[in-house]
N, C-alpha and C. Protein backbone atom coordinates (compact mmCIF):
# COMPACT_ATOMS: atom_id res chain seq x y z
N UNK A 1 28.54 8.73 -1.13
CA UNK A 1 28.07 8.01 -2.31
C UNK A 1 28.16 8.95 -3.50
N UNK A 2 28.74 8.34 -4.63
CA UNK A 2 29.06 9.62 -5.78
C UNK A 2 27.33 8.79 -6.33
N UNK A 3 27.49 10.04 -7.10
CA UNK A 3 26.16 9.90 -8.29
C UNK A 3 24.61 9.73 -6.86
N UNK A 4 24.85 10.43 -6.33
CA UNK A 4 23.67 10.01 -5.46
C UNK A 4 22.34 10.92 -6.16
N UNK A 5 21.37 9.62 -5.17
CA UNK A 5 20.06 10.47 -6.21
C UNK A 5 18.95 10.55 -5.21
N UNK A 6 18.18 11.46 -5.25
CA UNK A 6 16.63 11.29 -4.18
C UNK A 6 15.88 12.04 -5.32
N UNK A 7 14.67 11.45 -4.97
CA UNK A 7 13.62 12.26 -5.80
C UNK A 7 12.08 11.61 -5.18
N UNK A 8 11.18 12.61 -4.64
CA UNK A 8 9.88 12.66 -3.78
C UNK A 8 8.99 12.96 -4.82
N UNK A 9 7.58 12.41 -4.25
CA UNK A 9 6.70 12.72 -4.87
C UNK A 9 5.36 12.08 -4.38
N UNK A 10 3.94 12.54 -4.66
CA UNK A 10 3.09 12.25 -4.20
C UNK A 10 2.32 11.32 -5.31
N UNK A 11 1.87 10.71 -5.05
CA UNK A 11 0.98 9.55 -6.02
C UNK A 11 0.06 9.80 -5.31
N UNK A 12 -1.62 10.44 -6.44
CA UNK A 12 -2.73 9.81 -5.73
C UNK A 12 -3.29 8.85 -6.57
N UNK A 13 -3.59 7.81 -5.71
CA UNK A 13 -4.92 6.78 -6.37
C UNK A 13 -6.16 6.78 -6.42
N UNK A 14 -7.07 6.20 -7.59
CA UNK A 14 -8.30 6.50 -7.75
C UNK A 14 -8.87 5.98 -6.08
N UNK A 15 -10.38 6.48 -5.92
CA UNK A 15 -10.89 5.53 -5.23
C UNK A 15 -11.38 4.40 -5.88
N UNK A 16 -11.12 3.43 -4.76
CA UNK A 16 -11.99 1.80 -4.52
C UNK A 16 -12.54 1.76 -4.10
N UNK A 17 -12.70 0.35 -3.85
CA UNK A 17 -13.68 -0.57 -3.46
C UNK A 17 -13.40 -1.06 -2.11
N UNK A 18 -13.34 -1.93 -1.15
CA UNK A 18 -13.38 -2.40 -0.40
C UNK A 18 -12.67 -3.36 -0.48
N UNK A 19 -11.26 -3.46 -0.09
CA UNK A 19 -10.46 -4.98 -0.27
C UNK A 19 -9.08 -5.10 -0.45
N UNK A 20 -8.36 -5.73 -1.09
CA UNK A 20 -6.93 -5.43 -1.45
C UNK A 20 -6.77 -5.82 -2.78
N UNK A 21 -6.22 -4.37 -3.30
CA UNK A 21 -6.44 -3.96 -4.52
C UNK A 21 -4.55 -4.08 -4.97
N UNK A 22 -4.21 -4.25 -6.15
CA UNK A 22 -2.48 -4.97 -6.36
C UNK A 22 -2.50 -3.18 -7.09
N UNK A 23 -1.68 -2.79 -6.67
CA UNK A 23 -1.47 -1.41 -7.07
C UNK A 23 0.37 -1.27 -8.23
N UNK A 24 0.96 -2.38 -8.09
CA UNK A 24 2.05 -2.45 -8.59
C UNK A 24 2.47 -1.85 -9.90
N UNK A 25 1.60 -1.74 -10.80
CA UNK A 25 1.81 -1.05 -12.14
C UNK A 25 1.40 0.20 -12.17
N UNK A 26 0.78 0.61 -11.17
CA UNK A 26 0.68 2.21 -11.39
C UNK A 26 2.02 3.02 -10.21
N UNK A 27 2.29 2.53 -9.44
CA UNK A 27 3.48 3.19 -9.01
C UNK A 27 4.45 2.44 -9.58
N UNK A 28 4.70 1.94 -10.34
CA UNK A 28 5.87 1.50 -11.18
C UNK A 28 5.67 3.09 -12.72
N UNK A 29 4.40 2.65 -12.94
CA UNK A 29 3.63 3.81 -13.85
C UNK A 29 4.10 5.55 -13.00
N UNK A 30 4.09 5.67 -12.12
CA UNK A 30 3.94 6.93 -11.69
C UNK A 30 5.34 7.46 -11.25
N UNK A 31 6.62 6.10 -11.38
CA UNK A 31 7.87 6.07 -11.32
C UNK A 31 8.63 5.95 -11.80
N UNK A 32 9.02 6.52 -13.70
CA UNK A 32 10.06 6.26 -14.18
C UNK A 32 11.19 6.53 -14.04
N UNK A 33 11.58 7.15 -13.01
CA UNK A 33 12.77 7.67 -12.43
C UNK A 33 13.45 6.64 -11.84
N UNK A 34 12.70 4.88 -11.46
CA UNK A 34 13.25 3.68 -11.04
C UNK A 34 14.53 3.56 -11.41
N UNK A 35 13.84 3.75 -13.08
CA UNK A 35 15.09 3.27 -13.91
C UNK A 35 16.69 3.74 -13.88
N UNK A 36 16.62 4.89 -13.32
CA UNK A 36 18.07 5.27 -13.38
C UNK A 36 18.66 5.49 -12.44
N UNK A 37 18.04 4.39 -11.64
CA UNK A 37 19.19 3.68 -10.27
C UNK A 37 19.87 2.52 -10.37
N UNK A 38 21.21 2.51 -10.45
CA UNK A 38 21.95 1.51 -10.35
C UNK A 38 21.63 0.29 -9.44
N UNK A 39 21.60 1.26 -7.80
CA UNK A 39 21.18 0.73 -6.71
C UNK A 39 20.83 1.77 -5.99
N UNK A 40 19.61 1.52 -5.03
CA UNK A 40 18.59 2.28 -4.23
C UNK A 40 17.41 1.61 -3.12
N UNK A 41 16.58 2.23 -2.88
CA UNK A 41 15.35 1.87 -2.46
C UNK A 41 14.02 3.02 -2.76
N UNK A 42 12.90 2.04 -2.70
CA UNK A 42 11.82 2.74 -2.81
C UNK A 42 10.85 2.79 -1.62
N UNK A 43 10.79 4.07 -0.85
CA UNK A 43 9.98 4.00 0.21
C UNK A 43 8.83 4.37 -0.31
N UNK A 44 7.27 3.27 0.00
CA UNK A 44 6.03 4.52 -0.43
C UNK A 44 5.42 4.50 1.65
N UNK A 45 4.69 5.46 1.59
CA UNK A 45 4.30 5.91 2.84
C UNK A 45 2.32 6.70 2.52
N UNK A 46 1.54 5.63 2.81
CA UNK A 46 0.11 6.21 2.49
C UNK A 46 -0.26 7.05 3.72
N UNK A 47 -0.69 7.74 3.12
CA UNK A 47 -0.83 8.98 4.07
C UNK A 47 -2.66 8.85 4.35
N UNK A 48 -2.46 7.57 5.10
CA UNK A 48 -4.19 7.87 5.34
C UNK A 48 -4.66 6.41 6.86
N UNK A 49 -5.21 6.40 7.43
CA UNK A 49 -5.34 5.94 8.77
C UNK A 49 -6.46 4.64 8.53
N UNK A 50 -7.27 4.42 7.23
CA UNK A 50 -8.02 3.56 7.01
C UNK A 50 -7.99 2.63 5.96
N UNK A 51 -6.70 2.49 5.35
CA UNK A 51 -5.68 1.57 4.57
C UNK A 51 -4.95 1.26 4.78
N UNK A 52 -3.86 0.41 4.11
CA UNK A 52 -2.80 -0.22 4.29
C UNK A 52 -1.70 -0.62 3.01
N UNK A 53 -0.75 -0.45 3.25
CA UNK A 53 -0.01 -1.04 2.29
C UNK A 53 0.63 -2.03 2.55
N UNK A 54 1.03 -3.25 1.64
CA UNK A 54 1.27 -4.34 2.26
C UNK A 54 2.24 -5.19 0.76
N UNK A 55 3.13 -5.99 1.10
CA UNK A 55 3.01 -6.67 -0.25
C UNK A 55 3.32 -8.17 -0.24
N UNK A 56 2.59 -8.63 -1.13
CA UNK A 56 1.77 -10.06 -1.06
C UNK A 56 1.52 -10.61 -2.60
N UNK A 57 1.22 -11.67 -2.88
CA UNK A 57 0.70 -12.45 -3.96
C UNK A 57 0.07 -11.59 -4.53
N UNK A 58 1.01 -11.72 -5.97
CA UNK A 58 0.59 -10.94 -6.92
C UNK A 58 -0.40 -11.76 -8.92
N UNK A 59 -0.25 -13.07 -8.36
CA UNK A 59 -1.13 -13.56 -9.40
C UNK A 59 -2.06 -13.91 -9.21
N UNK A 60 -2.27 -14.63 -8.24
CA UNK A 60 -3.60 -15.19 -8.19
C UNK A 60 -4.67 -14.39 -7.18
N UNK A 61 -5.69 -13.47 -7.67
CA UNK A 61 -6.92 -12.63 -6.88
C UNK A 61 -7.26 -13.66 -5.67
N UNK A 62 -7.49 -14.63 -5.77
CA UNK A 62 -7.95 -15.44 -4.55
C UNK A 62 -7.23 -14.91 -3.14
N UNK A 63 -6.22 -14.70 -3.51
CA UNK A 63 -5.14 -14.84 -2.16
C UNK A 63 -5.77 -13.48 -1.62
N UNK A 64 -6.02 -12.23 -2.49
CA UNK A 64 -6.53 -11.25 -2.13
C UNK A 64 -7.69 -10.96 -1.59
N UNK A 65 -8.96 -11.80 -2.04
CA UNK A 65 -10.00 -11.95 -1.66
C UNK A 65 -10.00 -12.90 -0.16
N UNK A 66 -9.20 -13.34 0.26
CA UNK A 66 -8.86 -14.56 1.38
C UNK A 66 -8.59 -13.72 2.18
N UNK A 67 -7.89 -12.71 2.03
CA UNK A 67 -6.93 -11.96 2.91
C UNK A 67 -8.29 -10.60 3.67
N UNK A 68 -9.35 -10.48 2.49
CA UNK A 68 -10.32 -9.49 2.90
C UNK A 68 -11.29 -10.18 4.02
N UNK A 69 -11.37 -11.44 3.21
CA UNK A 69 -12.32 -12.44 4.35
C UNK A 69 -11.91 -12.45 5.53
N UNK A 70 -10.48 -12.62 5.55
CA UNK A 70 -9.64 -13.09 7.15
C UNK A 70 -9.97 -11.71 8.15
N UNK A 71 -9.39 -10.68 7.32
CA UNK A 71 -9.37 -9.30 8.03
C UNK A 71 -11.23 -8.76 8.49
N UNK A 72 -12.28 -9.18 7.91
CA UNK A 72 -12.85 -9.17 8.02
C UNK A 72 -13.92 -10.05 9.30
N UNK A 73 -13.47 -10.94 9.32
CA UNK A 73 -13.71 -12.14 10.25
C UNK A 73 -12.74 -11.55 11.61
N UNK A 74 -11.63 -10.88 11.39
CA UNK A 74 -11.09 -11.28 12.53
C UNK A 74 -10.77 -9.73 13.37
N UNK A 75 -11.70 -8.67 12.05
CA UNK A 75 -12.20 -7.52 13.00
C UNK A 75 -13.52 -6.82 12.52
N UNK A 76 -14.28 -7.41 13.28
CA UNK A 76 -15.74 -7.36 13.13
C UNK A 76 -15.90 -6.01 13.30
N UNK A 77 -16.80 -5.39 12.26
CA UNK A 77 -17.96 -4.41 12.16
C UNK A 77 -18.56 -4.68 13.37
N UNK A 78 -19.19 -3.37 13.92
CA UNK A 78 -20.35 -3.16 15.16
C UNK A 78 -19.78 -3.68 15.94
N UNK A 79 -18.93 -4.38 16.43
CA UNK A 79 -18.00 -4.35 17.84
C UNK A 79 -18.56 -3.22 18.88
N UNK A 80 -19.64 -4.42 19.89
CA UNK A 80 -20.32 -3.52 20.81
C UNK A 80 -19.34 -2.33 21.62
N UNK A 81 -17.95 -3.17 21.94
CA UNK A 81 -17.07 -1.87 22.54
C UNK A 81 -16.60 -0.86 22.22
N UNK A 82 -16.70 -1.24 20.82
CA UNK A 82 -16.03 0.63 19.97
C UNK A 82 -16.96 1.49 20.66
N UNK A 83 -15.75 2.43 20.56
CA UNK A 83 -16.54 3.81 21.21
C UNK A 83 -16.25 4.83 19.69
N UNK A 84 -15.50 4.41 19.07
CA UNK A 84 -15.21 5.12 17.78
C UNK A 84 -16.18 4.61 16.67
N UNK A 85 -17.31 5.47 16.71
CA UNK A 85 -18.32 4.83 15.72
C UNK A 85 -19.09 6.11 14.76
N UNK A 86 -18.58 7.42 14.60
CA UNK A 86 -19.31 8.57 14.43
C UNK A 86 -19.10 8.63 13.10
N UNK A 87 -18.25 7.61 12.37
CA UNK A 87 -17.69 7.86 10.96
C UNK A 87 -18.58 6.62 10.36
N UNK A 88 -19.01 6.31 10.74
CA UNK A 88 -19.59 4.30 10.48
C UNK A 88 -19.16 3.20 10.87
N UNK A 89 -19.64 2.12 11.16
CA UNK A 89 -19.48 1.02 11.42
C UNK A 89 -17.69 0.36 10.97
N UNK A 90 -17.87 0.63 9.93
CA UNK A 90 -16.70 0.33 9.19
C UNK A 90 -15.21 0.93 9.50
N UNK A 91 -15.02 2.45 10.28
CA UNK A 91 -14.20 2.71 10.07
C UNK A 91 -13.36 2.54 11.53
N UNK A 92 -14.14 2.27 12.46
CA UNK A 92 -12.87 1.59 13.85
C UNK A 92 -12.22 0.41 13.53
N UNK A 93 -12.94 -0.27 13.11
CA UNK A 93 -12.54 -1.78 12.22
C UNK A 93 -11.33 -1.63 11.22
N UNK A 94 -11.83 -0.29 10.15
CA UNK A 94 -10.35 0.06 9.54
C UNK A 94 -9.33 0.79 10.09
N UNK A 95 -9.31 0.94 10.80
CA UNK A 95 -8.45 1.76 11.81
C UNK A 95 -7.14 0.50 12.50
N UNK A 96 -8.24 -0.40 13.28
CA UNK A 96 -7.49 -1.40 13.42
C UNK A 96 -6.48 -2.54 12.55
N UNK A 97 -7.70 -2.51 11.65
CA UNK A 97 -6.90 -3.14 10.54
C UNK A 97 -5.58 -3.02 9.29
N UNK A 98 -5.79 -1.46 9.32
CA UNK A 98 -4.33 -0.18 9.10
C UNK A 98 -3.28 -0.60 10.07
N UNK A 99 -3.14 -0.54 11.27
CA UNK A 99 -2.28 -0.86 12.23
C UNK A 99 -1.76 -2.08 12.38
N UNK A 100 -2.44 -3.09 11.96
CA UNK A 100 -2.04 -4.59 11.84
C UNK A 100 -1.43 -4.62 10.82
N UNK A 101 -1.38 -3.90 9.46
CA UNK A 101 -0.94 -3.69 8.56
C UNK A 101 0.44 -3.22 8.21
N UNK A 102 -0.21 -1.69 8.56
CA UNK A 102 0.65 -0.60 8.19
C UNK A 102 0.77 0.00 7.15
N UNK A 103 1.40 1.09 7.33
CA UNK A 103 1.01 2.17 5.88
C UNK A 103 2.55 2.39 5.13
N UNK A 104 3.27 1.16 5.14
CA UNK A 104 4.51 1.40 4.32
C UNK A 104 4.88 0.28 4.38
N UNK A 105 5.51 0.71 3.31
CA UNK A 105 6.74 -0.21 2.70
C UNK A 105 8.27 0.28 2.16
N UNK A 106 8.73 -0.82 1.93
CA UNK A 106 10.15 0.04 1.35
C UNK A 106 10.37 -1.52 0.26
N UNK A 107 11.25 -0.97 -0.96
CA UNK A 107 11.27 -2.27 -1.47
C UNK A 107 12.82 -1.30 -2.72
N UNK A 108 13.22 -2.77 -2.64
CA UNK A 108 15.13 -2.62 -3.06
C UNK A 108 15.12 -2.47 -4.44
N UNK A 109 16.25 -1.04 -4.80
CA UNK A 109 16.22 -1.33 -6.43
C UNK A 109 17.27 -1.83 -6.89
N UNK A 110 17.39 -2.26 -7.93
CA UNK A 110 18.59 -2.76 -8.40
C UNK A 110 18.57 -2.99 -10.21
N UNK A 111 19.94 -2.34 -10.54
CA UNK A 111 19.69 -1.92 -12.01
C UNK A 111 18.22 -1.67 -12.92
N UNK A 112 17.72 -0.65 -12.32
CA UNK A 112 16.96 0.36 -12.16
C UNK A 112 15.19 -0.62 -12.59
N UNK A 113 15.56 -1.86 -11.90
CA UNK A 113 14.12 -2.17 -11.13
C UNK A 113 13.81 -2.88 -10.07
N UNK A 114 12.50 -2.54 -9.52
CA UNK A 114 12.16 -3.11 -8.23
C UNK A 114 12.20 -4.68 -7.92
N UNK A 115 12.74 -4.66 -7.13
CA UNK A 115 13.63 -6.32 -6.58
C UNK A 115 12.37 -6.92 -5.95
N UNK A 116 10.96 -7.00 -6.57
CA UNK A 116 9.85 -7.68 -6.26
C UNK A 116 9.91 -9.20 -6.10
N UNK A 117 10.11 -9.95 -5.80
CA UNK A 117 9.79 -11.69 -5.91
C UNK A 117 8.86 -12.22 -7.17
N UNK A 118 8.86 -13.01 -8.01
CA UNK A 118 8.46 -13.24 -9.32
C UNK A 118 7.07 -13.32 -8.82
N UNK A 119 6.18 -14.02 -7.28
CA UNK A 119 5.08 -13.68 -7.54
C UNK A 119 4.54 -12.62 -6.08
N UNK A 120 5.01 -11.42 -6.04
CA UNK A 120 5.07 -10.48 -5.26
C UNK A 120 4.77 -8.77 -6.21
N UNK A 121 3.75 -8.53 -5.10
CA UNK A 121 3.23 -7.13 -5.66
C UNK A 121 3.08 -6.42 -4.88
N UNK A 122 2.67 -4.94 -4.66
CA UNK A 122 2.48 -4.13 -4.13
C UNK A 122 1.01 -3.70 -3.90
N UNK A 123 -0.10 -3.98 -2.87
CA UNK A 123 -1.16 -4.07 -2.89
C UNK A 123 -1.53 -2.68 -1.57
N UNK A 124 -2.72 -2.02 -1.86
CA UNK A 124 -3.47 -1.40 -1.04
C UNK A 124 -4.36 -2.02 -0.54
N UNK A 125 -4.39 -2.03 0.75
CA UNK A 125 -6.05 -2.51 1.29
C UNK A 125 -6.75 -1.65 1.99
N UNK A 126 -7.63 -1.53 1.25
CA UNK A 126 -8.65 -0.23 1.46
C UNK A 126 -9.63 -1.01 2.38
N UNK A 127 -9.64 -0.26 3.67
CA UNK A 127 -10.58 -0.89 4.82
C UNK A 127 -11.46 -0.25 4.78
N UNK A 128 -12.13 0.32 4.40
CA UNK A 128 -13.39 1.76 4.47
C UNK A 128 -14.44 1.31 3.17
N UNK A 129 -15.67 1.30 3.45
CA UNK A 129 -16.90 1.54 2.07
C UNK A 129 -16.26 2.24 1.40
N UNK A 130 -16.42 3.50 1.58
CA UNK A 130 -15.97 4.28 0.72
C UNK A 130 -14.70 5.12 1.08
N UNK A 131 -13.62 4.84 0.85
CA UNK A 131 -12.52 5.02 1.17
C UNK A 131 -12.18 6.54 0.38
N UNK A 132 -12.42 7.02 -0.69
CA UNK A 132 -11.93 7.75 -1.51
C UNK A 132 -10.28 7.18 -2.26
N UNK A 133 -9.80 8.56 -2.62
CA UNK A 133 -8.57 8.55 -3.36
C UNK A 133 -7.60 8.24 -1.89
N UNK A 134 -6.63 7.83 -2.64
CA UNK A 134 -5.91 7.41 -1.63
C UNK A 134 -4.36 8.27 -2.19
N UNK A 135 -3.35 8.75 -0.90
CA UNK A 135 -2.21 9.88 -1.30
C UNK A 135 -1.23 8.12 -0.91
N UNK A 136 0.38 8.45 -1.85
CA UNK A 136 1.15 7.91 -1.26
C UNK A 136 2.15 9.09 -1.89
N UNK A 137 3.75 9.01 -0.90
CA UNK A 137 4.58 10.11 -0.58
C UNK A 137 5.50 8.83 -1.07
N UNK A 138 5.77 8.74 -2.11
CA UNK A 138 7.10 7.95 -2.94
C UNK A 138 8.50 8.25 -2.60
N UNK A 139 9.32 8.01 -2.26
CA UNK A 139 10.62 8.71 -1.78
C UNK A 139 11.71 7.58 -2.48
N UNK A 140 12.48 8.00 -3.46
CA UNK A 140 13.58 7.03 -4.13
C UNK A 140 14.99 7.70 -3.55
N UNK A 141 15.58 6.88 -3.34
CA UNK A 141 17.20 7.23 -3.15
C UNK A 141 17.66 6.34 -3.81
N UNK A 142 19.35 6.34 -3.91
CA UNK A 142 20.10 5.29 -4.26
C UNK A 142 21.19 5.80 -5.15
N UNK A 143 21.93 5.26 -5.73
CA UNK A 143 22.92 5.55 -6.63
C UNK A 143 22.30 5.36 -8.52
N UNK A 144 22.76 6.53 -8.96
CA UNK A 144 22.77 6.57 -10.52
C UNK A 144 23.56 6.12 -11.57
């Protein structure tokens, strides 16, 4: 590939709250280097075991708040069988719920922006009370 390009980098995010949070304008924000790909991809990779990255409905909050309810309902806190409970209640639950998830994505560039769906975003879901800052490891390739 002539004009080839890579360029890495770490993004951290503030801490949140509890939920799925649309993160799309700050790694667009933390990526102007998008722009000067012809054609590429954008891998992000969160480097953490009690979130998730995911991407989903990006206008309407409901869909987000639906999605906390579901995950919530359908991996209960205090689950008499956890044996993983020394961190809190909360965090075998996020553990599981990371894995149903997953902690990446990859998403297509093309004349140097992200090939998102008109109502598609890039969301974190922070499974933890208090989750802290959250790392992601940005990785762009593609042609210039």
């Amino acid at each position: 590939m002539t004009n080839s390009y890579w360029h890495s980098e770490t993004i951290t995010l503030k801490p949140r709250s509890r939920g799925f949070h649309l993160i799309t304008d700050e790694i667009h924000s933390a990526l102007p280097q998008v722009a000067e790909l012809q054609v590429g991809l954008l891998h992000l990779w969160l480097q953490h075991t009690s979130a998730a990255l995911t991407i989903n409905e990006n206008a309407d909050p409901s869909v987000r708040t639906d999605l906390e309810a579901w995950f919530n309902h359908t991996v209960e806190e205090d689950t008499p069988y956890f044996t993983h409970t020394f961190e809190g209640s909360d965090d075998m639950p996020a553990h599981i719920k990371s894995s149903l998830l997953g902690c990446e994505v990859t998403i297509p560039v093309a004349d140097g922006r992200l090939q998102l769906g008109t109502w598609q975003g890039i969301i974190l879901a922070e499974h933890r009370n208090q989750g802290g800052s959250r790392r992601i490891v940005a990785t762009l390739q593609g042609k210039a």
